[in-house]
Protein backbone atom coordinates (compact mmCIF):
# COMPACT_ATOMS: atom_id res chain seq x y z
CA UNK A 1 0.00 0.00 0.00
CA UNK A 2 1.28 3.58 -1.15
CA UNK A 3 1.70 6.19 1.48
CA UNK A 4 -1.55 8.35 -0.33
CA UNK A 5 -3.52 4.74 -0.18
CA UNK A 6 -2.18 4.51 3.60
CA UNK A 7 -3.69 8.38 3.85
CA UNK A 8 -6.97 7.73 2.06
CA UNK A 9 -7.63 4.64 4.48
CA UNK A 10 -7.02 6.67 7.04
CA UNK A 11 -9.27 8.83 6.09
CA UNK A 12 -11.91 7.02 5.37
CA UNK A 13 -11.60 5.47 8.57
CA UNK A 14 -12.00 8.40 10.66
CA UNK A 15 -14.70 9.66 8.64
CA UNK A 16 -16.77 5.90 8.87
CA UNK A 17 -15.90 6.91 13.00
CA UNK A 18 -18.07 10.19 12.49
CA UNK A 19 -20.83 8.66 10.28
CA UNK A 20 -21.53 6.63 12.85
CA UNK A 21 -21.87 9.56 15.66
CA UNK A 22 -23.85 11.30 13.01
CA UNK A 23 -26.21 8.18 12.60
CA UNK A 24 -26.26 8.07 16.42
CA UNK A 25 -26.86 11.62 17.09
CA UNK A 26 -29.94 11.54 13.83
CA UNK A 27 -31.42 8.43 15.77
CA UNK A 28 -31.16 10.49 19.58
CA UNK A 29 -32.71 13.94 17.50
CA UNK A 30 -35.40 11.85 15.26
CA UNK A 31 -38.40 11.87 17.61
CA UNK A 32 -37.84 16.05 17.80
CA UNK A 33 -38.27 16.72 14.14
CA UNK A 34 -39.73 18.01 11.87
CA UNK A 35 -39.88 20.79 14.34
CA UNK A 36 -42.63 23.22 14.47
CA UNK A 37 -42.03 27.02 15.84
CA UNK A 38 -43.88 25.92 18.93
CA UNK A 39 -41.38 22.69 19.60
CA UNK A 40 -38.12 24.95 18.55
CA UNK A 41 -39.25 27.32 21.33
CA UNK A 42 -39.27 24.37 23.92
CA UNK A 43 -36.50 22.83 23.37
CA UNK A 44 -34.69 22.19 26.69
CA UNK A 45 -30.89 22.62 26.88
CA UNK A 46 -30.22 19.17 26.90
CA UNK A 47 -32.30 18.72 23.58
CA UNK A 48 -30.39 22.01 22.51
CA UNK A 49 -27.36 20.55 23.14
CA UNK A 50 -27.91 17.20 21.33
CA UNK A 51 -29.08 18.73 18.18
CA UNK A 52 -26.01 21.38 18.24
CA UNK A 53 -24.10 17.82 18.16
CA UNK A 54 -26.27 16.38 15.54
CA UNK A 55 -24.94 19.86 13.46
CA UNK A 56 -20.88 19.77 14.14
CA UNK A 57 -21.04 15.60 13.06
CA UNK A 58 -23.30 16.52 9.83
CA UNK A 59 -20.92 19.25 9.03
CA UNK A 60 -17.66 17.36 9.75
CA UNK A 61 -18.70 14.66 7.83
CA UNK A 62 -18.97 16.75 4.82
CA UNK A 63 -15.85 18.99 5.47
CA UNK A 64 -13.87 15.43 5.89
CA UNK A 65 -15.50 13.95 2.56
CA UNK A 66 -15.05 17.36 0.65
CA UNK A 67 -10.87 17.81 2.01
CA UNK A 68 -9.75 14.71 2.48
CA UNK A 69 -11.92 11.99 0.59
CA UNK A 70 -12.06 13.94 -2.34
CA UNK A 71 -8.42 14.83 -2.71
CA UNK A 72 -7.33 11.52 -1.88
CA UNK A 73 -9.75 10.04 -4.51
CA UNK A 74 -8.26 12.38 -7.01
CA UNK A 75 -4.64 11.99 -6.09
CA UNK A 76 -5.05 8.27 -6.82
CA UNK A 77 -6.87 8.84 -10.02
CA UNK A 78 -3.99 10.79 -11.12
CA UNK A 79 -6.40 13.97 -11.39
CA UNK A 80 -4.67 17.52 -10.69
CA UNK A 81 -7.08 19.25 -8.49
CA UNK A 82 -4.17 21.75 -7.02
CA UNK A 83 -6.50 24.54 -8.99
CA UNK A 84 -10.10 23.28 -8.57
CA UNK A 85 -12.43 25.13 -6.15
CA UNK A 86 -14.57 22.39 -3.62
CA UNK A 87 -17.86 22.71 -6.51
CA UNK A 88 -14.94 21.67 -9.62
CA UNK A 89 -13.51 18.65 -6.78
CA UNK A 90 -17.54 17.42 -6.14
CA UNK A 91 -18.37 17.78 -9.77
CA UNK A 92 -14.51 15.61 -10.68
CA UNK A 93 -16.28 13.27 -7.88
CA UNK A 94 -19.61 12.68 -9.76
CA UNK A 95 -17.79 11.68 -12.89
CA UNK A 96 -15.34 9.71 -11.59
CA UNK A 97 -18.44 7.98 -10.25
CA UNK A 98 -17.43 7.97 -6.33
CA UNK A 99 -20.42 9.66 -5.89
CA UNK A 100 -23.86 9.96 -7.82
CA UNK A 101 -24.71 13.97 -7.44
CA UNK A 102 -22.22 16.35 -7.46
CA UNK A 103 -25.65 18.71 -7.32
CA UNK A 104 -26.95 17.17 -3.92
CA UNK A 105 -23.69 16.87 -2.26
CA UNK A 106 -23.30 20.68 -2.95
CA UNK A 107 -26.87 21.33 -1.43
CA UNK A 108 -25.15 19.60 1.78
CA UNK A 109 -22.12 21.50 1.21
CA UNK A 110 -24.09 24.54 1.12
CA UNK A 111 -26.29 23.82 4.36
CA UNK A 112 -23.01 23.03 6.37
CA UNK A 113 -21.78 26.46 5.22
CA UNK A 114 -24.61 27.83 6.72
CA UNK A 115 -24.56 26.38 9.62
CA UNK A 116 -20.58 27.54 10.27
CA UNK A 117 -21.41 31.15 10.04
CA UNK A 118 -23.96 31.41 12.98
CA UNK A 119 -25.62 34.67 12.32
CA UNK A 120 -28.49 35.81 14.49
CA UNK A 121 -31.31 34.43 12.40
CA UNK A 122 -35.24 34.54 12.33
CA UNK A 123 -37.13 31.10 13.93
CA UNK A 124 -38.42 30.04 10.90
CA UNK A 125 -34.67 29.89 8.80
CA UNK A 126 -33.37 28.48 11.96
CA UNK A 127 -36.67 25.90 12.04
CA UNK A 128 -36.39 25.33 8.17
CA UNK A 129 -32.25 25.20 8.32
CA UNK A 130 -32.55 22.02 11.19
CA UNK A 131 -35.50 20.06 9.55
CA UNK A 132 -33.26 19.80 6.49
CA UNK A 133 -30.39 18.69 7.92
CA UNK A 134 -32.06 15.33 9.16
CA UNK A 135 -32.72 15.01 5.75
CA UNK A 136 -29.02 16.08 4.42
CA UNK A 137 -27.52 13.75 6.96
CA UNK A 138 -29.34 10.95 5.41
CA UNK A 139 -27.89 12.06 1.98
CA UNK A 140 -24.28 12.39 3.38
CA UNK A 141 -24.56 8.54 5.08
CA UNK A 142 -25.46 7.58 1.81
CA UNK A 143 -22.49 9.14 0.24
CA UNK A 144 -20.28 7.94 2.44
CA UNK A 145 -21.56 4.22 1.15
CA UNK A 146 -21.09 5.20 -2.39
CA UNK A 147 -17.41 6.26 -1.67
CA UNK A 148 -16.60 3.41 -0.12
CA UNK A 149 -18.20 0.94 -2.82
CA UNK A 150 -16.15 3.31 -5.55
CA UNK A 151 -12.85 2.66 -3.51
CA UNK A 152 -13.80 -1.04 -3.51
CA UNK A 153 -14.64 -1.38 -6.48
CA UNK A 154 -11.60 0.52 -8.12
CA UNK A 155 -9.41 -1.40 -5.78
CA UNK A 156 -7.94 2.41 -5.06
CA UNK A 157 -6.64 1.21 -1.50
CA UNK A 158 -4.45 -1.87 -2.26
């Protein structure tokens, strides 16, 4: 195994480590959504707390598939992406074929942006912003799967 394949496996490792607190942490959230304006507004601090957690694992999970998964993917494909901004890298992604929507996984990319720039925001594009990322989450598990099945099944990592 290469030093990049060493890398990549790496990698992917610790990024299957935080799919799984993300799957844990959409499982512990699941009974609070969709949330309403009323149920946003009674969230406890514990339940505040558990969905902030629910946010940093959906959002590292995309950061570590965008920077590390991607480049990796790319380095062993022989594909120069020294140049490429994150949309050219996801769109290099989808037709490679490690992943099926370079479109989607920019939605996700998109809703983790917005989550890193906390501005003071109105309850309903807080209330909309956290019912979708139950739904993004599920999308990012998914294209976690299809990155691993692409590594497989280009034998990428020895």
């Amino acid at each position: 195994m290469s030093k990049e394949q060493a890398m990549l496996a790496a990698s992917m490792e610790s990024c299957r480590q935080r799919i799984q607190k993300l799957l844990y942490s959409m499982q512990k959230n699941a009974e609070l959504f969709p949330l309403s304006a009323a149920a946003l507004a009674a969230l406890d601090d514990a339940q505040e707390e558990s969905i902030d957690a629910l946010i940093l694992r959906y959002s590292q999970c995309v950061s570590m598939m965008q920077e590390q998964l991607f480049r990796g993917i790319a380095y062993l494909e022989q594909e120069d992406i020294s140049d490429k901004s994150n949309r050219d890298k996801t769109l290099l992604m989808e037709k490679l074929g490690a992943i099926k929507s370079a479109e989607d996984f920019g939605t996700a990319a998109m809703l983790r942006n917005k989550f890193s720039h906390h501005y003071p925001e109105e309850t309903t594009d807080r209330m909309e912003r956290l019912n979708l990322v139950m739904q993004e989450a599920e999308f990012v598990v998914t294209c976690f799967g299809e990155i691993s099945s692409y590594l497989a099944h280009k034998r990428l990592m020895g």
